[in-house]
PDB file of N, CA and C in Angstrom:
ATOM      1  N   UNK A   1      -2.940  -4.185  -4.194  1.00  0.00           N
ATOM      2  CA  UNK A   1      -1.621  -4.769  -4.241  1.00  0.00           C
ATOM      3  C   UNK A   1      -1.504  -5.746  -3.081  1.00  0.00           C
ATOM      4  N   UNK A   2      -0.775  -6.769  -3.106  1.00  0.00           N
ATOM      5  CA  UNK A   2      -0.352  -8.088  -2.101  1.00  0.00           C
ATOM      6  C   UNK A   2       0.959  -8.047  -2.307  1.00  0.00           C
ATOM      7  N   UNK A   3       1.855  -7.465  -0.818  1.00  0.00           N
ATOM      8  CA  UNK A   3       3.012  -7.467  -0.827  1.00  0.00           C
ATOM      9  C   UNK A   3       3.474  -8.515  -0.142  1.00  0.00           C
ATOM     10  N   UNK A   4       4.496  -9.586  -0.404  1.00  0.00           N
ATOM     11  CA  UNK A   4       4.728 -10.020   0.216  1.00  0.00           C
ATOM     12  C   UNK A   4       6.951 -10.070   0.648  1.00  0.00           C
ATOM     13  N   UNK A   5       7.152 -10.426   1.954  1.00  0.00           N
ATOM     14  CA  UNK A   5       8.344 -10.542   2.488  1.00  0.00           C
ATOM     15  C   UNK A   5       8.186 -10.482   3.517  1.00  0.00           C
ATOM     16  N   UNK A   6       9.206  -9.645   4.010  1.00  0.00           N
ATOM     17  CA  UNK A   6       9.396  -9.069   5.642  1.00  0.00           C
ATOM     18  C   UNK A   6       8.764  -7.749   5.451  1.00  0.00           C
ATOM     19  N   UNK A   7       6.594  -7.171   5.858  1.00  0.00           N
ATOM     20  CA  UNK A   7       6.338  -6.457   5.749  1.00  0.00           C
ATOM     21  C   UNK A   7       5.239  -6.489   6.786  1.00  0.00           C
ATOM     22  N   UNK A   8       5.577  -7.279   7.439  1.00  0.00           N
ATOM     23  CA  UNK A   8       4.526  -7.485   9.222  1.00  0.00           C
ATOM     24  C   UNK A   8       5.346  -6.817  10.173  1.00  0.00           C
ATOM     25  N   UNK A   9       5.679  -6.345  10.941  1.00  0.00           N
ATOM     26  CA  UNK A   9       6.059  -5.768  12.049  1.00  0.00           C
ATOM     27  C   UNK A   9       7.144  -4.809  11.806  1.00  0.00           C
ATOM     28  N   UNK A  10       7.478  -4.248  10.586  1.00  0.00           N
ATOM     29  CA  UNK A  10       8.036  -3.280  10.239  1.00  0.00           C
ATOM     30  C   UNK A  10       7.926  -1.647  10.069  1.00  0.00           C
ATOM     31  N   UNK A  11       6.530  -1.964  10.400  1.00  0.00           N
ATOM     32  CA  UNK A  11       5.862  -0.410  10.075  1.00  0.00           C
ATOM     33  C   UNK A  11       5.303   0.112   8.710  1.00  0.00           C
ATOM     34  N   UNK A  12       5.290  -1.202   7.804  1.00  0.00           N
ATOM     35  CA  UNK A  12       4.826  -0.978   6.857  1.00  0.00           C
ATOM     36  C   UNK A  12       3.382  -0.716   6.547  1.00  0.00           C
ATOM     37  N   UNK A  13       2.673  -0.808   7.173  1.00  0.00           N
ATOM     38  CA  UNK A  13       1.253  -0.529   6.687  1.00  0.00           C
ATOM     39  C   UNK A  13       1.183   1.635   7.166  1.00  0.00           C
ATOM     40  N   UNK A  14       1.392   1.713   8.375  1.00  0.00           N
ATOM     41  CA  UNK A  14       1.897   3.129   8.534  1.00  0.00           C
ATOM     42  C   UNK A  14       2.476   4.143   7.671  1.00  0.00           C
ATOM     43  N   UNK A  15       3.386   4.029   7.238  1.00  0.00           N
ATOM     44  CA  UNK A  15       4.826   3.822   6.427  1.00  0.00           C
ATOM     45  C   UNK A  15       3.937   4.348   5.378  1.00  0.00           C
ATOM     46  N   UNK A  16       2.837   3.106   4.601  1.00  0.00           N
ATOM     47  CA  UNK A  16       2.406   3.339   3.375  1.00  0.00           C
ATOM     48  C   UNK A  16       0.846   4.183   3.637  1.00  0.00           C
ATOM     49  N   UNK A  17       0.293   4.289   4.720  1.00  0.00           N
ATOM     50  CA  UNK A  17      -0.473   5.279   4.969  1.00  0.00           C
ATOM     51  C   UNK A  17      -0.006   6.727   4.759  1.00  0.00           C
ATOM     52  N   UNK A  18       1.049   6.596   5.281  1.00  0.00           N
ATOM     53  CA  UNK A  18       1.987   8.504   5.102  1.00  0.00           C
ATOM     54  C   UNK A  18       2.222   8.457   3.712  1.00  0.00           C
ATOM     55  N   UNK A  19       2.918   7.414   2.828  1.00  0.00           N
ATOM     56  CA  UNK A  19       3.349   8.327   1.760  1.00  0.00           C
ATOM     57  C   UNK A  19       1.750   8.544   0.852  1.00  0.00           C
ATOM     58  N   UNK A  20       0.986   7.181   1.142  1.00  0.00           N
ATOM     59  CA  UNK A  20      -0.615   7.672   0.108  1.00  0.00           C
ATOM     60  C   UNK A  20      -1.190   8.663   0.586  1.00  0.00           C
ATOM     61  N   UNK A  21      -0.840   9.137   1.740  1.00  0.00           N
ATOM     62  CA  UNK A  21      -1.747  10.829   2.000  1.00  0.00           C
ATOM     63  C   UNK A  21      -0.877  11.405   1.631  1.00  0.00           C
ATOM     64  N   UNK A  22       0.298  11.425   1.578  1.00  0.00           N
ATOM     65  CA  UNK A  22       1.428  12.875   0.583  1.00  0.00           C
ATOM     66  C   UNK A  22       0.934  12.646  -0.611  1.00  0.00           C
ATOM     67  N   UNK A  23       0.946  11.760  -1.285  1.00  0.00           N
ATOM     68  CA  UNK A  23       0.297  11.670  -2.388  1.00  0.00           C
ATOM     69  C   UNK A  23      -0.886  11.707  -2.697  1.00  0.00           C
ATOM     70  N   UNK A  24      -2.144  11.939  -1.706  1.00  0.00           N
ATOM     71  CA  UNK A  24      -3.573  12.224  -1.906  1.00  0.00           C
ATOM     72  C   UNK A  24      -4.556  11.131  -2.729  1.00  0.00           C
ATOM     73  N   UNK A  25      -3.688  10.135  -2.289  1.00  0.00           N
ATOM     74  CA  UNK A  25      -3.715   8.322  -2.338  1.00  0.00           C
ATOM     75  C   UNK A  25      -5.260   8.275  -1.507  1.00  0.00           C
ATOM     76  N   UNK A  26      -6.680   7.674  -1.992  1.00  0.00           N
ATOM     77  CA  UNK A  26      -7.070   7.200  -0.609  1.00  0.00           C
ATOM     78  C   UNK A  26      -7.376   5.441  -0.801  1.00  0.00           C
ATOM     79  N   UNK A  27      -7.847   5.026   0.354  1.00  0.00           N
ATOM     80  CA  UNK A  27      -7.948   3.495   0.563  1.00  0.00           C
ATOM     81  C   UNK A  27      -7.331   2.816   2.172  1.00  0.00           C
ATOM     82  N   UNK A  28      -7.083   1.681   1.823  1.00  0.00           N
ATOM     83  CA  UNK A  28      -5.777   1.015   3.325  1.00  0.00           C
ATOM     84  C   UNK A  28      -5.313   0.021   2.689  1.00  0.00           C
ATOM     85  N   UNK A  29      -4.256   0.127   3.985  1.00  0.00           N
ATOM     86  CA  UNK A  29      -3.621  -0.842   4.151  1.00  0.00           C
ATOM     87  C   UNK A  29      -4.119  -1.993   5.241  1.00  0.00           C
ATOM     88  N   UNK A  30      -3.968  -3.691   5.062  1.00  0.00           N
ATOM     89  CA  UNK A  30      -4.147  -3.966   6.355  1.00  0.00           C
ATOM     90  C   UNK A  30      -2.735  -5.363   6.111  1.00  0.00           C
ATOM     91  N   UNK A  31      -3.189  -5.905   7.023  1.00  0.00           N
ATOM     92  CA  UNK A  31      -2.111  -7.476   7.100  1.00  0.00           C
ATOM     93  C   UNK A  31      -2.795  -8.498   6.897  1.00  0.00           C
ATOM     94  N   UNK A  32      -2.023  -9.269   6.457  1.00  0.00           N
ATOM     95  CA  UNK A  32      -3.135 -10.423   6.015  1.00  0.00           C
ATOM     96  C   UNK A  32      -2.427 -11.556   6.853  1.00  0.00           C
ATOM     97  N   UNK A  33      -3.107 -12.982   7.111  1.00  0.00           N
ATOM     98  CA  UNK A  33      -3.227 -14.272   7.909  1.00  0.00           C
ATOM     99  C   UNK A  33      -1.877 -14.236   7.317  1.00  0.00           C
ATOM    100  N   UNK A  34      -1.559 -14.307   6.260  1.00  0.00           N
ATOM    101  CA  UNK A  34      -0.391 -15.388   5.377  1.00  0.00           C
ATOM    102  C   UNK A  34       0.569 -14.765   5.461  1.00  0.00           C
ATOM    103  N   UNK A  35       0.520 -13.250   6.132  1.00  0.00           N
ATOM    104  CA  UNK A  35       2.171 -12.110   6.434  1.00  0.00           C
ATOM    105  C   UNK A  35       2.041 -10.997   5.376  1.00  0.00           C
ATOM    106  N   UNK A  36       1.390 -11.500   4.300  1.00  0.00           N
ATOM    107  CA  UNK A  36       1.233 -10.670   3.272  1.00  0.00           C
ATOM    108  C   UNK A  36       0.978  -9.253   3.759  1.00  0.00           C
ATOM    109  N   UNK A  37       1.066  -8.015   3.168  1.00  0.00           N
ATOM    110  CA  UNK A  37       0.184  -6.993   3.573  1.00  0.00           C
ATOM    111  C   UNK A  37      -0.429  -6.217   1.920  1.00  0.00           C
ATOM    112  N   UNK A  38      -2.098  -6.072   2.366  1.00  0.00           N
ATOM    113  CA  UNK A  38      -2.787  -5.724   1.556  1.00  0.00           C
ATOM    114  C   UNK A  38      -2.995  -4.166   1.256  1.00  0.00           C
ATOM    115  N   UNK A  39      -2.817  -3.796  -0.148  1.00  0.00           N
ATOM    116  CA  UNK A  39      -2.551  -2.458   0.080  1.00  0.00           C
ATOM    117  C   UNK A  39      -4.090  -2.424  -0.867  1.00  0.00           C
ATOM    118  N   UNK A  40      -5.599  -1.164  -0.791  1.00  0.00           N
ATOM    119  CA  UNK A  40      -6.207  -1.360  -2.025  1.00  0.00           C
ATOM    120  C   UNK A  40      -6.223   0.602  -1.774  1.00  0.00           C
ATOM    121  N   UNK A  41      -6.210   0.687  -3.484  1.00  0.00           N
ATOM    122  CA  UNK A  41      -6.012   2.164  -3.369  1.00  0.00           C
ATOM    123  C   UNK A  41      -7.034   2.941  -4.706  1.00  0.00           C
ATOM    124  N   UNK A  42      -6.854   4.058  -4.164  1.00  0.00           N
ATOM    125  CA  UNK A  42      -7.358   4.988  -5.592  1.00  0.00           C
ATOM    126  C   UNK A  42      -7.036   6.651  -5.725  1.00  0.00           C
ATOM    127  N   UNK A  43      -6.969   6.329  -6.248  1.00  0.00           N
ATOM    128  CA  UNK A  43      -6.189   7.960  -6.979  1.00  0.00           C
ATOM    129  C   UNK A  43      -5.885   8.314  -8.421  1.00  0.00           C
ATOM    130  N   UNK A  44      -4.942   9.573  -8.848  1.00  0.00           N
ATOM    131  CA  UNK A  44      -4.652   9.882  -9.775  1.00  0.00           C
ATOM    132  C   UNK A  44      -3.530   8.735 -10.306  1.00  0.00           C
ATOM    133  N   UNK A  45      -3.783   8.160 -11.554  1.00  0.00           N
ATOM    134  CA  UNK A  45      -2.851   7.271 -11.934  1.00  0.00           C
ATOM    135  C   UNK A  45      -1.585   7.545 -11.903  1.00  0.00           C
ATOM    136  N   UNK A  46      -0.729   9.040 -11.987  1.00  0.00           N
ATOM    137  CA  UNK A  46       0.634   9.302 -11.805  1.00  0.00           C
ATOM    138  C   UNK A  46       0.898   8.992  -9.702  1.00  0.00           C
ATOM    139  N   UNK A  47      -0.176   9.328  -8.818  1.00  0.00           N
ATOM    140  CA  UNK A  47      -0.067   9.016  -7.821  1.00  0.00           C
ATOM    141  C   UNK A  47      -0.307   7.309  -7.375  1.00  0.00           C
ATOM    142  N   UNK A  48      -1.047   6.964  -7.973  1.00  0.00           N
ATOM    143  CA  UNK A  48      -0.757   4.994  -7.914  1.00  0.00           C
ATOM    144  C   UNK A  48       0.308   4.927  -8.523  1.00  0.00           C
ATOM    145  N   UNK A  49       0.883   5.159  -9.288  1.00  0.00           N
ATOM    146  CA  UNK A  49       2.391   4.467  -9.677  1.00  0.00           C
ATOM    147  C   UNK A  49       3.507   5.045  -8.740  1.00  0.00           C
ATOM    148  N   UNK A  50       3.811   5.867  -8.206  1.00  0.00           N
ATOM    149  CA  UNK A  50       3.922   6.574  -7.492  1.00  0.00           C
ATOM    150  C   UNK A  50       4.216   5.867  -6.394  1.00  0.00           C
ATOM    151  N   UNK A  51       3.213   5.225  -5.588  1.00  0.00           N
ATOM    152  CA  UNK A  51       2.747   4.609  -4.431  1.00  0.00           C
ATOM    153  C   UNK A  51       3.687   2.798  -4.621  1.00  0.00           C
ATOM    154  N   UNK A  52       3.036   2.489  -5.357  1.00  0.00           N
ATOM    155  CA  UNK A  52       3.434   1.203  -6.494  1.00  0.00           C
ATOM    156  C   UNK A  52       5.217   1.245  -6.541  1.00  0.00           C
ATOM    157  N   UNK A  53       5.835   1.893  -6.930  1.00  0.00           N
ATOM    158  CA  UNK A  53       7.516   2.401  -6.749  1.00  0.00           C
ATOM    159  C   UNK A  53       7.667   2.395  -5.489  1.00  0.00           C
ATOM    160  N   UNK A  54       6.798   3.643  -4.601  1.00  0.00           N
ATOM    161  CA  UNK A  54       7.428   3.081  -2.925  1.00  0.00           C
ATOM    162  C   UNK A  54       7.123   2.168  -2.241  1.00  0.00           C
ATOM    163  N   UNK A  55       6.091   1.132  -2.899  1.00  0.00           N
ATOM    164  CA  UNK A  55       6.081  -0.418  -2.013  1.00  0.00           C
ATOM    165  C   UNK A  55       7.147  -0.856  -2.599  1.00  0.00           C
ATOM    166  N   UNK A  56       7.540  -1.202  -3.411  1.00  0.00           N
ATOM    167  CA  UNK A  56       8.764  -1.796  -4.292  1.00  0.00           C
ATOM    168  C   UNK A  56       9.972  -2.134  -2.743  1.00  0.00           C
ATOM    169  N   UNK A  57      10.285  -0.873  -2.173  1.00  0.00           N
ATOM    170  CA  UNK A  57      11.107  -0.940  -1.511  1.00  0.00           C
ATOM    171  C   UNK A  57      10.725  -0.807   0.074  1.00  0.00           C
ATOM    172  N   UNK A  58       9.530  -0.404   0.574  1.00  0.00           N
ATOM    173  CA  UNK A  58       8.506   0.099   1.679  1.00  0.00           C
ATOM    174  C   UNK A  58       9.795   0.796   2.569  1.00  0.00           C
ATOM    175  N   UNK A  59       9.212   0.773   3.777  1.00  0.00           N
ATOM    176  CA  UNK A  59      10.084   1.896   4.873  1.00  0.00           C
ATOM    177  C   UNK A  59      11.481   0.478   5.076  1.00  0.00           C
ATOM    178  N   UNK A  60      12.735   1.427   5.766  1.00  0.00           N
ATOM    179  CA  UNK A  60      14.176   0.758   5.674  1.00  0.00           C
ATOM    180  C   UNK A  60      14.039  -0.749   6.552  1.00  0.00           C
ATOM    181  N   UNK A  61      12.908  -1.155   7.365  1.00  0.00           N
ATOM    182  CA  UNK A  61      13.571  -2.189   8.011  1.00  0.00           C
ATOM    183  C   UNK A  61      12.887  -3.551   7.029  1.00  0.00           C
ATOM    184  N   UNK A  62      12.278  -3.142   5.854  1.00  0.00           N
ATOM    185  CA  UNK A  62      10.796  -4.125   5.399  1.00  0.00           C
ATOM    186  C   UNK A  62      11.935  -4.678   4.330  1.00  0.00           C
ATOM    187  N   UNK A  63      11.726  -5.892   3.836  1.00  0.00           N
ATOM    188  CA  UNK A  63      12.458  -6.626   2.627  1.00  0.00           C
ATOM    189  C   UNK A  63      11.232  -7.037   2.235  1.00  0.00           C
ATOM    190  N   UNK A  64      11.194  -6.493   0.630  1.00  0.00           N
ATOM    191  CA  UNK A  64       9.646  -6.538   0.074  1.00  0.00           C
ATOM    192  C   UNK A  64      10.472  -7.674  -1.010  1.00  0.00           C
ATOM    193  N   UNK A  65       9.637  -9.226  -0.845  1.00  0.00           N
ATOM    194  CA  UNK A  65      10.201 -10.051  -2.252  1.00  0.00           C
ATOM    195  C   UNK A  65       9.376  -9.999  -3.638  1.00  0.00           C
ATOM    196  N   UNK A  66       8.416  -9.507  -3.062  1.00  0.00           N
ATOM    197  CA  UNK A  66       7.636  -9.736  -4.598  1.00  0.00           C
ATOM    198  C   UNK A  66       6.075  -8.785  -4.428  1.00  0.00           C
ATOM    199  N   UNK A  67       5.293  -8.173  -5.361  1.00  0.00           N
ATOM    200  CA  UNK A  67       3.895  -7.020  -5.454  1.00  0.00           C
ATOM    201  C   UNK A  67       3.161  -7.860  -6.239  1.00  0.00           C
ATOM    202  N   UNK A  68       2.139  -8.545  -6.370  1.00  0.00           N
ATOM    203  CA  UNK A  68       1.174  -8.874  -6.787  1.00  0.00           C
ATOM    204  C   UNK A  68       0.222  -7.288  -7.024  1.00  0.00           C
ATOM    205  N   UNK A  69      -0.234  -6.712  -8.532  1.00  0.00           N
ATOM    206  CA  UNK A  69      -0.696  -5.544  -8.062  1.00  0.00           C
ATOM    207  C   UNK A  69      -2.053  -6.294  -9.704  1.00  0.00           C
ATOM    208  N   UNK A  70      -3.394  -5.609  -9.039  1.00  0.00           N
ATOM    209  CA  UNK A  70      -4.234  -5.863 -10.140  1.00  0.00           C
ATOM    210  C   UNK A  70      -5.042  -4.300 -10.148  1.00  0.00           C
ATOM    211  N   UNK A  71      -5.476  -3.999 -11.012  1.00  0.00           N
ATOM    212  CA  UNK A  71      -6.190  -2.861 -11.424  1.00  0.00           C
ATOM    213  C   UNK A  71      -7.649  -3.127 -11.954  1.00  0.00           C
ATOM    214  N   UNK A  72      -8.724  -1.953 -10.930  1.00  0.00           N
ATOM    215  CA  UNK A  72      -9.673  -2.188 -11.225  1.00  0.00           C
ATOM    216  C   UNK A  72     -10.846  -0.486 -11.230  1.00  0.00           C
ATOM    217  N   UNK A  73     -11.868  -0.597 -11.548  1.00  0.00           N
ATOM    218  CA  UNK A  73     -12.288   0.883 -11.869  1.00  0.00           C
ATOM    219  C   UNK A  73     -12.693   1.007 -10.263  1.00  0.00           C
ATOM    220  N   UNK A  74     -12.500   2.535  -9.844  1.00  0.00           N
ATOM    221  CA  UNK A  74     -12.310   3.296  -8.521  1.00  0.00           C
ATOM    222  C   UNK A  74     -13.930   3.163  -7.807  1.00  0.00           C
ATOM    223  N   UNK A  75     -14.287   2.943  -7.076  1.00  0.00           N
ATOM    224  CA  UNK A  75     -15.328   3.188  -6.169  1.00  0.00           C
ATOM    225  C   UNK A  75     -15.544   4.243  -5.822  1.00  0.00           C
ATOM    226  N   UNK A  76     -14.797   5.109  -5.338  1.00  0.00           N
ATOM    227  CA  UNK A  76     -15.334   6.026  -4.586  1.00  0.00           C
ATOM    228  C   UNK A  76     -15.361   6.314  -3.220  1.00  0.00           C
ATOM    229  N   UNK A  77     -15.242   5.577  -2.702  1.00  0.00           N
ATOM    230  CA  UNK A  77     -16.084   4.761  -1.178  1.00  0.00           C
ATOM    231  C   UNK A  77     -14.862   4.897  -0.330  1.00  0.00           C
ATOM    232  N   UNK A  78     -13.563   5.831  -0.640  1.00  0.00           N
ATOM    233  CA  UNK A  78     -12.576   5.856   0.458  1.00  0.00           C
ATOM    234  C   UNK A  78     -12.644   7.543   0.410  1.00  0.00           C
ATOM    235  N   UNK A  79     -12.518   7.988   1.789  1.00  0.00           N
ATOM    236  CA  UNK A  79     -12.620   9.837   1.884  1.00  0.00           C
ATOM    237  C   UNK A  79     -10.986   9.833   2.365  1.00  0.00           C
ATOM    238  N   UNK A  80     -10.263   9.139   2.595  1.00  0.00           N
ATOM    239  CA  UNK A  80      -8.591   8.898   3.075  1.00  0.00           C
ATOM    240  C   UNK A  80      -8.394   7.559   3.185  1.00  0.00           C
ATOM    241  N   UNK A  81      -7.209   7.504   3.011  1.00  0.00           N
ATOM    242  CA  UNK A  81      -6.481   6.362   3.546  1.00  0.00           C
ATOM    243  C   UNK A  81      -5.925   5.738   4.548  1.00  0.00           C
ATOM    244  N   UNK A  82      -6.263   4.678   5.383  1.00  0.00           N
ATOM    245  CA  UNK A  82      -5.733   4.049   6.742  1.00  0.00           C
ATOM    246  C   UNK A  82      -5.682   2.909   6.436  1.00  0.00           C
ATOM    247  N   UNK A  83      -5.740   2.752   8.048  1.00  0.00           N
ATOM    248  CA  UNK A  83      -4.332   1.632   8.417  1.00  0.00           C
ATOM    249  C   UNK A  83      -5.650   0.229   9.297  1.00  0.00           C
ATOM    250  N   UNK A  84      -5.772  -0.753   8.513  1.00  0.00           N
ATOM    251  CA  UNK A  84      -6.902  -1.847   9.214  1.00  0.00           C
ATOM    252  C   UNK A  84      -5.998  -2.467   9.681  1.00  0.00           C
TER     253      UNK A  84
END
């Protein structure tokens, strides 16, 4: 997912580290050059949508304008989820 708004210095990459480990989400989050923040994930599909709903709105100080989200088959290659 590529979120973009007010989601750089809000605590959003954190924010979305906690709720993808309540949800047993793994992958990261990081920030990107352009403000964007990059979310790539894998899990149970009821837990990506899940995840997907709470970027929609991210933690109270973030104004999320728009989710670019693409879907692709899981790797493997994440044992948890953090924060780059």
């Amino acid at each position: 997912m590529l979120i973009s708004g007010k989601v750089q210095g809000v605590c959003y990459r954190a924010s979305a580290a906690d709720m993808a480990n309540s949800l047993g989400v793994t992958g990261y989050a990081r920030n990107l050059p352009d403000g964007r923040v990059e979310i790539v994930a894998e899990g149970s599909p009821a837990s990506l949508v899940s995840l997907r709903q709470w970027c929609r709105d991210g933690p109270p100080s973030a104004i999320v304008d728009k989710i670019n989200a693409t879907e692709g088959s899981a790797t493997g290659e994440f044992n948890n989820f953090g924060v780059r």
